[in-house]
Protein backbone atom coordinates (compact mmCIF):
# COMPACT_ATOMS: atom_id res chain seq x y z
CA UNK A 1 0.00 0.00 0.00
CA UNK A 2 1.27 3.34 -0.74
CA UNK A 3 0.88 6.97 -0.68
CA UNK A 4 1.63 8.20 -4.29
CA UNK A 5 2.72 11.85 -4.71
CA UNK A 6 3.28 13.03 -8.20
CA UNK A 7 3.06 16.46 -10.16
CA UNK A 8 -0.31 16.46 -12.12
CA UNK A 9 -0.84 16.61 -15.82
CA UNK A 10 -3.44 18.80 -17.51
CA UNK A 11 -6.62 16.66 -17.74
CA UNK A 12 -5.79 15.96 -13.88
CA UNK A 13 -5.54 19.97 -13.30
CA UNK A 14 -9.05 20.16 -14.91
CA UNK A 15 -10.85 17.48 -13.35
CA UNK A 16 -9.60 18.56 -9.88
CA UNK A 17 -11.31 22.01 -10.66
CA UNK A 18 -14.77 20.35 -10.05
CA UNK A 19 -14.03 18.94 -7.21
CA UNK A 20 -15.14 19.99 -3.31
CA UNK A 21 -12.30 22.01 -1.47
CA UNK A 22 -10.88 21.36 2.18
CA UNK A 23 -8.57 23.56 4.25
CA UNK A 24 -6.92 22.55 7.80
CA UNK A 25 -5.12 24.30 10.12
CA UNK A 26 -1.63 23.10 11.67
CA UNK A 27 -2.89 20.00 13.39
CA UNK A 28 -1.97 16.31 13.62
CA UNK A 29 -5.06 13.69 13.84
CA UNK A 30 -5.85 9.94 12.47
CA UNK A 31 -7.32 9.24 9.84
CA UNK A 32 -8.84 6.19 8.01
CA UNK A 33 -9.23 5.46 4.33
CA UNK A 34 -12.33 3.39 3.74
CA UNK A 35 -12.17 5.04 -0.05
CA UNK A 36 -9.46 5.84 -2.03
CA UNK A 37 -8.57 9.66 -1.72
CA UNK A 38 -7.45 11.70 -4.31
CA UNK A 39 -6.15 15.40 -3.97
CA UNK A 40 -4.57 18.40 -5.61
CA UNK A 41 -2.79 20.73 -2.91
CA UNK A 42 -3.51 24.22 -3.93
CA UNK A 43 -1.77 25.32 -0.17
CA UNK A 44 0.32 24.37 2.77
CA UNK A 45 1.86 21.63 3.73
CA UNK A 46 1.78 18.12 5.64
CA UNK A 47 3.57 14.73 6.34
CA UNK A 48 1.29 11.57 6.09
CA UNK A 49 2.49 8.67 8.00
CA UNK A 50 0.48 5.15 7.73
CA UNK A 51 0.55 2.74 10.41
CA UNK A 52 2.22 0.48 7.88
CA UNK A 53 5.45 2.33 7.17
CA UNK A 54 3.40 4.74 4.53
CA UNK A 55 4.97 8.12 4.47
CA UNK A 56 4.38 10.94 2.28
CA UNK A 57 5.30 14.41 2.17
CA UNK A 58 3.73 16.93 -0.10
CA UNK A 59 2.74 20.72 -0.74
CA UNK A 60 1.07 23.05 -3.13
CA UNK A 61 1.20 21.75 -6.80
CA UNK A 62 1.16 18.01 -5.71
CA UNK A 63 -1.21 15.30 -6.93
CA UNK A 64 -1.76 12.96 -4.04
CA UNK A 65 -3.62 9.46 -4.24
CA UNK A 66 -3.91 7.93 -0.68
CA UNK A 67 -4.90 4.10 -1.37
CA UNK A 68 -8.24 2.38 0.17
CA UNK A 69 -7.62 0.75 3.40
CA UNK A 70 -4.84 2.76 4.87
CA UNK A 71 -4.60 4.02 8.44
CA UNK A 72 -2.38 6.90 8.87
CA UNK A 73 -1.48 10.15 10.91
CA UNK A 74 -1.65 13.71 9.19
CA UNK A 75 0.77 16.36 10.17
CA UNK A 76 -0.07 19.47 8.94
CA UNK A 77 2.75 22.12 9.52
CA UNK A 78 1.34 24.70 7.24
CA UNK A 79 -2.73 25.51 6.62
CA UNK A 80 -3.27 23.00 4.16
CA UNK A 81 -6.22 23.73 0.92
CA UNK A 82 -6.92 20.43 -1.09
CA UNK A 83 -9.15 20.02 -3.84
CA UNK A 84 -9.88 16.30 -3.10
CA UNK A 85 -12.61 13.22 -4.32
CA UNK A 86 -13.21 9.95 -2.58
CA UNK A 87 -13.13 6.66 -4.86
CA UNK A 88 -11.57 5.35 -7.86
């Protein structure tokens, strides 16, 4: 199981447009994947580290796909915005 953390491409850029937007202050909680997650950062950053040995680090510009099933611990060390959408 792992965290992928890429740079988009266009069509990606575009589709994330449409999607719902989420913003976090510095925090660290758990969270649980019972979908698969997928994000654009438009803001911040964070470190996401899954109970598993997952970790991923990411910031504005990033394309982030956090796989069903995974357990992990957000760490949010600069107000994070996401465009995200749950499932495949």
């Amino acid at each position: 199981m792992q965290i992928e953390v890429r740079q988009p491409n266009e069509a990606e850029i575009a589709e994330a447009k449409t999607w719902p937007e989420w913003e976090k202050e510095v925090s660290e909680f758990p969270w649980s994947y019972d979908e698969q997650e997928t994000c654009l950062i438009l803001s911040g950053h964070a470190v996401v580290d899954g109970a598993s040995g997952e970790h991923a680090e990411f910031g504005a510009g990033d394309y982030v796909i956090f796989p069903v099933g995974l357990q992990a611990t957000w760490k949010i060390d600069e107000t994070i915005r996401k465009k995200y959408k749950f499932g495949a």
